[in-house]
N, C-alpha and C. Protein backbone atom coordinates (compact mmCIF):
# COMPACT_ATOMS: atom_id res chain seq x y z
N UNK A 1 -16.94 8.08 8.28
CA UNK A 1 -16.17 6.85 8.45
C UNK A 1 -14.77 7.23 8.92
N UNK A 2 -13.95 6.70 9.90
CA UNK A 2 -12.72 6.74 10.52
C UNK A 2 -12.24 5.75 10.13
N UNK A 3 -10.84 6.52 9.99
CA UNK A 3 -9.39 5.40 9.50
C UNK A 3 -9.36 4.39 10.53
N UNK A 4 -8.97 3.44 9.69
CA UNK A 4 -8.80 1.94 10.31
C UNK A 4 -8.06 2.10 11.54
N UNK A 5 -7.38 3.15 12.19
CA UNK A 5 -6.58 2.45 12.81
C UNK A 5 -7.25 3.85 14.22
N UNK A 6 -8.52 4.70 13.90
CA UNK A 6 -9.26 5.34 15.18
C UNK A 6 -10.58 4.41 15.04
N UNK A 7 -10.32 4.37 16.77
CA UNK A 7 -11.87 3.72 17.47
C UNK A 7 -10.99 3.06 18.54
N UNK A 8 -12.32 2.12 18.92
CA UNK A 8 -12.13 1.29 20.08
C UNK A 8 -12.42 -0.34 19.62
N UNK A 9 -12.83 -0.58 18.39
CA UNK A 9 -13.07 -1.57 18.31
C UNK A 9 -11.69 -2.58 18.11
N UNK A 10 -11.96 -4.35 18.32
CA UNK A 10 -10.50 -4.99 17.95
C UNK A 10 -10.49 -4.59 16.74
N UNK A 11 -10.83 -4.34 15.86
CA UNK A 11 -9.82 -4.10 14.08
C UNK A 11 -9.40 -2.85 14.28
N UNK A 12 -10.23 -1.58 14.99
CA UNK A 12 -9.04 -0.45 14.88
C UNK A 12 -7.90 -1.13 15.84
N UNK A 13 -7.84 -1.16 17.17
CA UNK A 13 -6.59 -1.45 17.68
C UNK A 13 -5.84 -2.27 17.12
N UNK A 14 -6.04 -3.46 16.71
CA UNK A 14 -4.95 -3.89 15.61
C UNK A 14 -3.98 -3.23 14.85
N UNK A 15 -5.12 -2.54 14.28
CA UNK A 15 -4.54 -2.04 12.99
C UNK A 15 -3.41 -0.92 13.76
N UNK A 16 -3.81 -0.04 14.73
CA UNK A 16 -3.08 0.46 15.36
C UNK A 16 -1.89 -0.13 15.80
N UNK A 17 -1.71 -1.42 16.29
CA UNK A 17 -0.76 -1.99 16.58
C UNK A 17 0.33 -2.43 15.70
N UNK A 18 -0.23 -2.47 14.04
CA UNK A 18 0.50 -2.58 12.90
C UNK A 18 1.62 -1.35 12.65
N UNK A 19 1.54 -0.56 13.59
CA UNK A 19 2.65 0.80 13.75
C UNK A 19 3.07 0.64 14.78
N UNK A 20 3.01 0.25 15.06
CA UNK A 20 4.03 -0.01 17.22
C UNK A 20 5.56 0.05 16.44
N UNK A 21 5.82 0.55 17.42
CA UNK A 21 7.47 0.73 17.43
C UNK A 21 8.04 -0.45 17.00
N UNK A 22 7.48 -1.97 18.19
CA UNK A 22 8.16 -3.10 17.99
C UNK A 22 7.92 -3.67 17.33
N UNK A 23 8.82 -4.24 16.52
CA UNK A 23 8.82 -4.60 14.89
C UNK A 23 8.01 -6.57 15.10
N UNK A 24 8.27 -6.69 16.26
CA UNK A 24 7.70 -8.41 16.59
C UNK A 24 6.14 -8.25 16.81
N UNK A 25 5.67 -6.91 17.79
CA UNK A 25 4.22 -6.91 17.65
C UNK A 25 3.90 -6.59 15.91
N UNK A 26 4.65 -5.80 15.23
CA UNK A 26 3.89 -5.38 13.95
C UNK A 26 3.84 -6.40 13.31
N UNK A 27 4.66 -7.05 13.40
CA UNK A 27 4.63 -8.21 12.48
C UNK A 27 3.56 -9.27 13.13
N UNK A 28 3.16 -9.38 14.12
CA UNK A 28 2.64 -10.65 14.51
C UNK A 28 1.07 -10.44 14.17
N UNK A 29 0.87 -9.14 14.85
CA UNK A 29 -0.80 -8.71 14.45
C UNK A 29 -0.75 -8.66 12.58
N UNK A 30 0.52 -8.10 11.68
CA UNK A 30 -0.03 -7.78 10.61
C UNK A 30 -0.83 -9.50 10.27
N UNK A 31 0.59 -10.25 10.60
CA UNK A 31 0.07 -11.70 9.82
C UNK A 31 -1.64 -12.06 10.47
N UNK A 32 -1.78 -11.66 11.90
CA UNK A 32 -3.13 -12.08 12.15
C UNK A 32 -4.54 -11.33 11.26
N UNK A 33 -4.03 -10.34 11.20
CA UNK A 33 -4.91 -9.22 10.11
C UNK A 33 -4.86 -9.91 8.66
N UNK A 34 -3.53 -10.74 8.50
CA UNK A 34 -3.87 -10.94 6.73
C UNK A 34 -4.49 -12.38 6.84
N UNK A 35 -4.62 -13.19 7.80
CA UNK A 35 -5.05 -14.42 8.06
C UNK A 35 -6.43 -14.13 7.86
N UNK A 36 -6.57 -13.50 8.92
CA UNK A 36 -8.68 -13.20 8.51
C UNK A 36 -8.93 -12.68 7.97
N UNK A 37 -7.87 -11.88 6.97
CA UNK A 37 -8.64 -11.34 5.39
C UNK A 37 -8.19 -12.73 4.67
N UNK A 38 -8.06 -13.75 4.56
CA UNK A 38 -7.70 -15.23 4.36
C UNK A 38 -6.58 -14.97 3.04
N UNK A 39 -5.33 -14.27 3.96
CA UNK A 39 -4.70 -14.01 3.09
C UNK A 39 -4.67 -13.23 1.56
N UNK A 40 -6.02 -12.20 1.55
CA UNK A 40 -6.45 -11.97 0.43
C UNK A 40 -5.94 -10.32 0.35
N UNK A 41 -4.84 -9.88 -0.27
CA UNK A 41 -4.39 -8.19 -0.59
C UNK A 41 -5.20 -7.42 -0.30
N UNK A 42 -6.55 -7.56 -1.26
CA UNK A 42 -6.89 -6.49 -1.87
C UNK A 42 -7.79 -6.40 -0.28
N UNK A 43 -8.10 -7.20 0.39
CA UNK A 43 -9.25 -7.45 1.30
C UNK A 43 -7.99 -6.81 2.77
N UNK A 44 -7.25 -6.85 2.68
CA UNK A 44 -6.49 -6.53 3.78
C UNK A 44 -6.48 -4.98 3.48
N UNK A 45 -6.13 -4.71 2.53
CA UNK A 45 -6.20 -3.54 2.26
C UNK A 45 -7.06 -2.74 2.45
N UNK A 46 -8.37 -3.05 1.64
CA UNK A 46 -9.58 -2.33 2.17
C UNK A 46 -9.60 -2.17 3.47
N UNK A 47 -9.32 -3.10 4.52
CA UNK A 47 -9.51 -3.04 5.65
C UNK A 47 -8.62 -2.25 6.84
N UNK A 48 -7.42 -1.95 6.23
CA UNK A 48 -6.37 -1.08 7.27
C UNK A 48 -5.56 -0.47 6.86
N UNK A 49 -5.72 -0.35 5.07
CA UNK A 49 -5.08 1.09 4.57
C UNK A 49 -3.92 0.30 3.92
N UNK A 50 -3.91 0.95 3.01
CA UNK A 50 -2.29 0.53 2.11
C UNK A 50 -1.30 0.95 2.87
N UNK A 51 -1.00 2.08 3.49
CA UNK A 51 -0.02 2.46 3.92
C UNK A 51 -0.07 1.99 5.61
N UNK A 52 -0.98 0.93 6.38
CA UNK A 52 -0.90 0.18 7.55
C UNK A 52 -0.01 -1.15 6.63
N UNK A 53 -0.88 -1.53 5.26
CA UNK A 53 -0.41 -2.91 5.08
C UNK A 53 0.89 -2.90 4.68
N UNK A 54 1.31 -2.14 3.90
CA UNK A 54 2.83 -1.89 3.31
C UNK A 54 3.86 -2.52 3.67
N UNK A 55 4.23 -2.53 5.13
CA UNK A 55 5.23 -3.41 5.65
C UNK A 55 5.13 -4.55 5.73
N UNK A 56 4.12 -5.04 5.65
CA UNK A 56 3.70 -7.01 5.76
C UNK A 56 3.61 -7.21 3.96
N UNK A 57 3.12 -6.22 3.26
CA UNK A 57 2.92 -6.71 1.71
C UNK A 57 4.76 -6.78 1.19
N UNK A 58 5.04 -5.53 1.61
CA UNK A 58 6.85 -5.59 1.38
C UNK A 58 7.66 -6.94 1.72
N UNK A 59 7.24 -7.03 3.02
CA UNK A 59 8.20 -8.28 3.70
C UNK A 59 7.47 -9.70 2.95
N UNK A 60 6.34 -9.67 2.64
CA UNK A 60 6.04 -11.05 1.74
C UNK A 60 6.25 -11.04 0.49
N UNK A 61 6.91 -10.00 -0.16
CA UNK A 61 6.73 -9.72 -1.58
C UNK A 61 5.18 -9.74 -2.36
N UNK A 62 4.67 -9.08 -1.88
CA UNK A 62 3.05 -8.87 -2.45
C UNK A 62 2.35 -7.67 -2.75
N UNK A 63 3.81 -6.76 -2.70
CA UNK A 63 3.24 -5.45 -3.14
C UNK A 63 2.78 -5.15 -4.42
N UNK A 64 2.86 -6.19 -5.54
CA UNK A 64 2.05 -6.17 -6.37
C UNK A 64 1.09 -6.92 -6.98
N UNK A 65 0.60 -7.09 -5.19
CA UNK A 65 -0.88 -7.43 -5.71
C UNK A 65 -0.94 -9.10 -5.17
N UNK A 66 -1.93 -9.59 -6.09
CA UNK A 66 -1.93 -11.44 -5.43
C UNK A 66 -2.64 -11.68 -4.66
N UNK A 67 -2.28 -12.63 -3.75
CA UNK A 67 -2.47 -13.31 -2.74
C UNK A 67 -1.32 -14.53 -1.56
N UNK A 68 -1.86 -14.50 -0.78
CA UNK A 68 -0.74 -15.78 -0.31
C UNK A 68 -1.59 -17.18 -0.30
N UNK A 69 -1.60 -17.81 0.22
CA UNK A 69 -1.91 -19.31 0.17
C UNK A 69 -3.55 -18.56 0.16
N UNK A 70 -4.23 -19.32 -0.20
CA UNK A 70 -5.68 -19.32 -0.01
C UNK A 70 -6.83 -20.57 0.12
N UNK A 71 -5.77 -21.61 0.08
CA UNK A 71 -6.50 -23.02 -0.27
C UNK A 71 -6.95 -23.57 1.22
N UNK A 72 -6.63 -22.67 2.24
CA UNK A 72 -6.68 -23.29 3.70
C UNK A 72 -7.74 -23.06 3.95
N UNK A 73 -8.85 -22.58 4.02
CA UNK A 73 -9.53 -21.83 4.09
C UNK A 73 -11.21 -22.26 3.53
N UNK A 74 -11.97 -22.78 4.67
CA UNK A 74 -13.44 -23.48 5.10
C UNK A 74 -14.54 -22.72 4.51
N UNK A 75 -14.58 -21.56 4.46
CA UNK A 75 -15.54 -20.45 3.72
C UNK A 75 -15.08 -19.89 2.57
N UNK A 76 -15.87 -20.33 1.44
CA UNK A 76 -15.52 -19.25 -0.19
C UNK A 76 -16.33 -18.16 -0.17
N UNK A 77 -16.81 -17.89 1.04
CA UNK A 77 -17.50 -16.42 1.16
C UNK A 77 -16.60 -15.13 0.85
N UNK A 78 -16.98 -14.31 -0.63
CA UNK A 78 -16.26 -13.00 -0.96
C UNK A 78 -17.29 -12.01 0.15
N UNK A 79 -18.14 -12.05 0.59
CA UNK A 79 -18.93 -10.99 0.92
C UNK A 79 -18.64 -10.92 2.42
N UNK A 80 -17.67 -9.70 2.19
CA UNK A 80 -16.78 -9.39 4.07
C UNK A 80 -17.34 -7.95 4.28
N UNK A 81 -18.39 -7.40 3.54
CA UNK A 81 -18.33 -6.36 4.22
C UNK A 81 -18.72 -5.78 5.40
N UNK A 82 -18.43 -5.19 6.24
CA UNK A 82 -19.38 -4.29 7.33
C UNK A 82 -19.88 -3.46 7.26
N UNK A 83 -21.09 -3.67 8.23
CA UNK A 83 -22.25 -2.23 7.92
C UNK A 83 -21.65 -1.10 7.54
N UNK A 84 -20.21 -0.91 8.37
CA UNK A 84 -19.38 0.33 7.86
C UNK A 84 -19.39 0.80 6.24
N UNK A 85 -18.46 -0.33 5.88
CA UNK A 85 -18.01 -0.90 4.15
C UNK A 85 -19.38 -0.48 3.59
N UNK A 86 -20.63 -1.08 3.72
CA UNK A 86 -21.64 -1.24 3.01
C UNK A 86 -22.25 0.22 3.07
N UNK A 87 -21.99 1.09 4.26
CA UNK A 87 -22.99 2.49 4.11
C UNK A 87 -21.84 3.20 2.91
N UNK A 88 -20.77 3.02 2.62
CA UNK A 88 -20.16 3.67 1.72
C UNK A 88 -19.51 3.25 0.51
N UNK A 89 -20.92 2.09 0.48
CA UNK A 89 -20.26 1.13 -1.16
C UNK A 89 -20.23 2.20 -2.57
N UNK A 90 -21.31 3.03 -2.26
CA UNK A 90 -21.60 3.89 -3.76
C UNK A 90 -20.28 4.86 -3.91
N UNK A 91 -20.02 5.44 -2.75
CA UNK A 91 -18.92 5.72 -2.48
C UNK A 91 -17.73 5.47 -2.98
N UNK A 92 -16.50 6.21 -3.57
CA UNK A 92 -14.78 5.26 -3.30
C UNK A 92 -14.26 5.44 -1.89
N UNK A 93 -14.01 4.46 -1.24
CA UNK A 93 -13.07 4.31 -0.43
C UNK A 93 -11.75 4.41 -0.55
N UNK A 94 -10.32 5.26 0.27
CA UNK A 94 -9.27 5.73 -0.12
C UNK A 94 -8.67 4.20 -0.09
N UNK A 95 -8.26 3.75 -0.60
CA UNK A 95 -7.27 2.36 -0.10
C UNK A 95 -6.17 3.18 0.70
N UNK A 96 -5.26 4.19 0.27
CA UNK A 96 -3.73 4.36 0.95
C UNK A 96 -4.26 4.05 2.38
N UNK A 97 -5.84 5.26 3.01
CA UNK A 97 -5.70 5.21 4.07
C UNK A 97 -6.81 4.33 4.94
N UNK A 98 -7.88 3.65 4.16
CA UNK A 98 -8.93 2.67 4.50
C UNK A 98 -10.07 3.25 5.21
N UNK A 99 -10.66 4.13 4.48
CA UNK A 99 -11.74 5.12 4.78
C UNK A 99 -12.18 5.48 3.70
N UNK A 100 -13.59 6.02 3.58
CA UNK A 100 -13.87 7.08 2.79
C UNK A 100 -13.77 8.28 3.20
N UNK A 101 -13.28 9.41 1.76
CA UNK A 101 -12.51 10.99 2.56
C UNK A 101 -13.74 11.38 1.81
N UNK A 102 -14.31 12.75 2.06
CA UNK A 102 -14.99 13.59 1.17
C UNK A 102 -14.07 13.99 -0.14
N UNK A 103 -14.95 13.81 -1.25
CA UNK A 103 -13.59 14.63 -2.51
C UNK A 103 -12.96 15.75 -2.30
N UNK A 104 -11.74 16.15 -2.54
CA UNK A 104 -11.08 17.48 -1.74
C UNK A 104 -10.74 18.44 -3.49
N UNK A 105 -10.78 19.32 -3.65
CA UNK A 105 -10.74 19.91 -4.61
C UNK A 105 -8.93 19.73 -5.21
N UNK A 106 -8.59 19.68 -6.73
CA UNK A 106 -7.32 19.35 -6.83
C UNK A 106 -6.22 20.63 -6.43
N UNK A 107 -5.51 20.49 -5.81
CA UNK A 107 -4.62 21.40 -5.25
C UNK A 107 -3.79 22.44 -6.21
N UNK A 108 -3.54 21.56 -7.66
CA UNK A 108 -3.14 22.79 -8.28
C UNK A 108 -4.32 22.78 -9.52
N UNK A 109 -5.77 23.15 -8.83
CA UNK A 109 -6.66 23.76 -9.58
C UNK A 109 -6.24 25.54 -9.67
N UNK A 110 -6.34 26.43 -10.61
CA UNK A 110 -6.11 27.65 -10.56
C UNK A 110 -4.31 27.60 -10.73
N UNK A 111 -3.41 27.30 -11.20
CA UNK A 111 -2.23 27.10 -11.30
C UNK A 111 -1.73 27.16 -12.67
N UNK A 112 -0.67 28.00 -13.11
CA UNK A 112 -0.97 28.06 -14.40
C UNK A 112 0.56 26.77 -14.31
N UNK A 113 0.35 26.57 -15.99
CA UNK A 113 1.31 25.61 -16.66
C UNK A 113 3.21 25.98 -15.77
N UNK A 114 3.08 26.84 -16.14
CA UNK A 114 4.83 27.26 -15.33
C UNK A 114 4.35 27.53 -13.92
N UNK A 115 3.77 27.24 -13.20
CA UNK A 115 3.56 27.34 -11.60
C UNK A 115 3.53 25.92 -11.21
N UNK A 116 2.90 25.06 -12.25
CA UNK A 116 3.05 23.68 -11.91
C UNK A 116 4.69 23.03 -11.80
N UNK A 117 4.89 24.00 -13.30
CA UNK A 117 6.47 23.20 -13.58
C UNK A 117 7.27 23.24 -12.17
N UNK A 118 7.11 24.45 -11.79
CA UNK A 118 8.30 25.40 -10.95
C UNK A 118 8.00 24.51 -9.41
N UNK A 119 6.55 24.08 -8.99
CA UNK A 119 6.37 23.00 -8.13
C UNK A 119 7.50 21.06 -8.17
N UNK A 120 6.72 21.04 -9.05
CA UNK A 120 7.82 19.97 -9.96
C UNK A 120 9.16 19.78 -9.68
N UNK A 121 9.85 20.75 -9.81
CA UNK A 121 11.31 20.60 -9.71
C UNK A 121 11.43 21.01 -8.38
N UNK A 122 10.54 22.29 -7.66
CA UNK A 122 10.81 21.49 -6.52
C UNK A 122 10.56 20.57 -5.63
N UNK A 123 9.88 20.00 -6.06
CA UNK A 123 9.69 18.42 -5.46
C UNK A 123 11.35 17.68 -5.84
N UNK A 124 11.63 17.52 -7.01
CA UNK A 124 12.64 16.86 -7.57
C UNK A 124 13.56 17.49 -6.53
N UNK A 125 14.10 18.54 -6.59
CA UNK A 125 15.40 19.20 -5.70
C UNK A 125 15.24 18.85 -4.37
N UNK A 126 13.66 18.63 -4.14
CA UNK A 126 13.86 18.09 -2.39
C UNK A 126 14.20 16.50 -2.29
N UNK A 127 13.67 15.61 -3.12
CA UNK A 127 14.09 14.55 -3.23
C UNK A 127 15.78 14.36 -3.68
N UNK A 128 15.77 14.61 -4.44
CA UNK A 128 17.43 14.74 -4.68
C UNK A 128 18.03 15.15 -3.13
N UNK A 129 17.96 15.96 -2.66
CA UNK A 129 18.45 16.37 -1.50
C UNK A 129 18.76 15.03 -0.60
N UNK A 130 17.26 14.92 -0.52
CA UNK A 130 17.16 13.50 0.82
C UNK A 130 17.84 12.59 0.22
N UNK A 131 17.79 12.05 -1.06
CA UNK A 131 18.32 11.09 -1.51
C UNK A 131 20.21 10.88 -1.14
N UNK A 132 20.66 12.48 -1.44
CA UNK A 132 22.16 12.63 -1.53
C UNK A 132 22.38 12.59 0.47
N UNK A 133 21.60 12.52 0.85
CA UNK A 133 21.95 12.39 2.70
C UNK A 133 21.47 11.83 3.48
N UNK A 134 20.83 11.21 2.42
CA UNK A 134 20.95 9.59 2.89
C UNK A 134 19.71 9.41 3.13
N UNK A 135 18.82 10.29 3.88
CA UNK A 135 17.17 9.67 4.73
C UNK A 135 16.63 9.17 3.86
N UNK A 136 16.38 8.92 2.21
CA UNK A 136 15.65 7.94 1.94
C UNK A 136 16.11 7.39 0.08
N UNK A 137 16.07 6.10 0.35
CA UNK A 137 16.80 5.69 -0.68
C UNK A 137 15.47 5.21 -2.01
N UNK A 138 15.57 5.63 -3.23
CA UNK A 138 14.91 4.83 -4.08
C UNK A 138 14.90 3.48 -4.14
N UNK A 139 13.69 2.98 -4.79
CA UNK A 139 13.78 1.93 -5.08
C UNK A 139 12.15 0.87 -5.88
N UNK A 140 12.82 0.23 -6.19
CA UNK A 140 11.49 -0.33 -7.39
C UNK A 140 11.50 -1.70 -7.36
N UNK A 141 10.11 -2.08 -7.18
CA UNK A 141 10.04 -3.77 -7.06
C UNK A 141 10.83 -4.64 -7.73
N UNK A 142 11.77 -6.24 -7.46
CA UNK A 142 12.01 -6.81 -8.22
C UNK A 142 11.81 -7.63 -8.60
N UNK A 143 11.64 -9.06 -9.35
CA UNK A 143 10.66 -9.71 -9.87
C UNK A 143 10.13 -10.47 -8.83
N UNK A 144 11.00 -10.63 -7.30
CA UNK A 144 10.32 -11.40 -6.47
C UNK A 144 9.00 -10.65 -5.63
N UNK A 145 8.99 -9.12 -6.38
CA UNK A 145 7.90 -8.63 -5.40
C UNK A 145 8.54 -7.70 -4.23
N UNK A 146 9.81 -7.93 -3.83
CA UNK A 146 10.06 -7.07 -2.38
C UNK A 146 10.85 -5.83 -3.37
N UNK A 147 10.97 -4.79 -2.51
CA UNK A 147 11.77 -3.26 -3.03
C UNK A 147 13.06 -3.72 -3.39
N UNK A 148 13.92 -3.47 -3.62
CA UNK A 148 15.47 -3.04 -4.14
C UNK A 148 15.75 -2.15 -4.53
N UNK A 149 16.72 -1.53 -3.88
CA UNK A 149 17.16 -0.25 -3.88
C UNK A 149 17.69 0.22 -5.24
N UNK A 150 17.91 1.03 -5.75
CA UNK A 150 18.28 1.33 -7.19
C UNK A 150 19.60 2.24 -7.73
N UNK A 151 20.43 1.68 -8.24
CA UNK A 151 21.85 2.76 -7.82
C UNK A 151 21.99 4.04 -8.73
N UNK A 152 20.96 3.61 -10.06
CA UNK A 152 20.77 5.37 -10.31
C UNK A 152 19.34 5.32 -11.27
N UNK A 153 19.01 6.59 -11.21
CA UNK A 153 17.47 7.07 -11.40
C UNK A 153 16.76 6.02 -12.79
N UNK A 154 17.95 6.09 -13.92
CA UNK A 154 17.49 5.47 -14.73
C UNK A 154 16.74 4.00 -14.74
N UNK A 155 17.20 3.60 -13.74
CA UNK A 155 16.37 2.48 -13.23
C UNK A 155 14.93 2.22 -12.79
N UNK A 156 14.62 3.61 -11.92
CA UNK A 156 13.29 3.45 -11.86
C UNK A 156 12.27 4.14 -13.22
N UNK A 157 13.24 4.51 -14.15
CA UNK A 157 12.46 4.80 -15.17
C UNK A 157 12.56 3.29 -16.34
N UNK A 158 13.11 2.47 -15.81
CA UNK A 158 12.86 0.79 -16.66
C UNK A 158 11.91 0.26 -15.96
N UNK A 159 12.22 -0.02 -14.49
CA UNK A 159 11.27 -0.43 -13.86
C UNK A 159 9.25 -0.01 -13.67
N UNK A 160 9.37 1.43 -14.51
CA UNK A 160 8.04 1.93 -14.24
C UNK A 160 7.85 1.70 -15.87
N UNK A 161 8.44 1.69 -16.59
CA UNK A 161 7.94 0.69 -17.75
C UNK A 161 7.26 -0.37 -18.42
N UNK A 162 7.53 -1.18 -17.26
CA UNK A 162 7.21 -2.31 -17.45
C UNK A 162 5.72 -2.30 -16.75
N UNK A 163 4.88 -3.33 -17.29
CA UNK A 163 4.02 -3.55 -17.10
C UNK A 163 3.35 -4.66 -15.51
N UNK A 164 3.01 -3.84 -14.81
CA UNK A 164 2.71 -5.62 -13.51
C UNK A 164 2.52 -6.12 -13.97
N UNK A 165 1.62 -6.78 -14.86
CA UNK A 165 1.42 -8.29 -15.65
C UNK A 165 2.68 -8.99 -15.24
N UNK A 166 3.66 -7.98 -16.67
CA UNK A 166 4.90 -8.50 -16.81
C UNK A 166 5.78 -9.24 -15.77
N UNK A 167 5.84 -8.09 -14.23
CA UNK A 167 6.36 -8.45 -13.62
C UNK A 167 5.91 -9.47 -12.68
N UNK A 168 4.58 -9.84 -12.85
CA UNK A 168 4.02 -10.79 -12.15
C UNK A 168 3.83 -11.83 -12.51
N UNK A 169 4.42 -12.20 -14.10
CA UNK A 169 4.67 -13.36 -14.69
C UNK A 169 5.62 -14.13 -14.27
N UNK A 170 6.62 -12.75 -14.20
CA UNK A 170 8.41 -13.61 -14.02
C UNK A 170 8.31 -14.11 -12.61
N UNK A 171 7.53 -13.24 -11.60
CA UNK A 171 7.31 -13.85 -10.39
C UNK A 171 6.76 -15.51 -10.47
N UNK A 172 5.45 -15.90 -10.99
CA UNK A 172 5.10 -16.89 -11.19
C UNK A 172 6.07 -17.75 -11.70
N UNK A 173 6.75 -17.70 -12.87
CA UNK A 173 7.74 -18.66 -13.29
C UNK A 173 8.56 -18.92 -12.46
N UNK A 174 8.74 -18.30 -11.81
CA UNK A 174 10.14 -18.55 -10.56
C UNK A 174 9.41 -20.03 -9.67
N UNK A 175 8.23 -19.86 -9.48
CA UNK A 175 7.26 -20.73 -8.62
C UNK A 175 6.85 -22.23 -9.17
């Protein structure tokens, strides 16, 4: 099975087009892509990868999860799959990238306890880095659903606290 966004068919090129440089095509195909998943996350997702949908779930505030309107909509048919979908139901399919991968063995299999740590921090020291020069800023959903940036770390350690429920309550009440 190939990622949503290789082939020739219209849903790979779409989905391909959901990365175009120009931010008016990405946006116009994403909304047409979430229309005929009838506005449904989890169904968009399956279909062109979390990390194709990301920028349309961000900009609607729906990165955690939901739906958008759904009441428009002539068919209550859940059953969207394609022959594709269906030869690899027994299967997991990756959501980030909207394929099934073969299982890949875990990377720090054979790694002892202080080889992990010593990985760890440097992950942390490279992030810290980028963070202090700017290329990429933290940040953690806020109750409306879109990112906000975070002005220091302790924040995304409140924010990963909390429970989605939680935060998908306060969303609702707002509504």
């Amino acid at each position: 099975m190939k990622r949503p966004e290789q082939g020739s068919a219209l849903r790979n090129r779409l989905v391909k087009l959901m990365t175009c440089p120009n931010y008016s095509v990405q946006m116009l195909v994403a909304d047409l892509l979430f229309v005929l998943c009838k506005e449904n996350v989890r169904r968009l997702i399956k279909y062109t990868g979390y990390g194709n949908a990301a920028g349309l779930l961000a900009n609607r505030g729906l990165l955690h999860g939901g739906n958008g309107r759904t009441d428009n909509y002539s068919s209550e048919s859940e059953d969207t799959d394609t022959e594709e979908f269906l030869q690899h139901r027994d299967n997991s399919i990756n959501p980030m990238v909207g394929c099934y991968q073969e299982p890949q063995p875990s990377p720090f299999e054979g790694l002892t306890e202080e080889q992990k740590e010593f990985e760890a921090m440097q992950l942390v020291n490279m992030l810290e880095k980028l963070t202090k020069e700017g290329v990429i800023q933290p940040g953690c959903l806020g109750p409306d659903g879109k990112p906000q940036a975070v002005e220091h770390i302790l924040q995304l350690h409140e924010s990963s606290a909390k429970p989605v429920s939680e935060v998908k309550g306060k969303q609702e009440d707002k509504e």
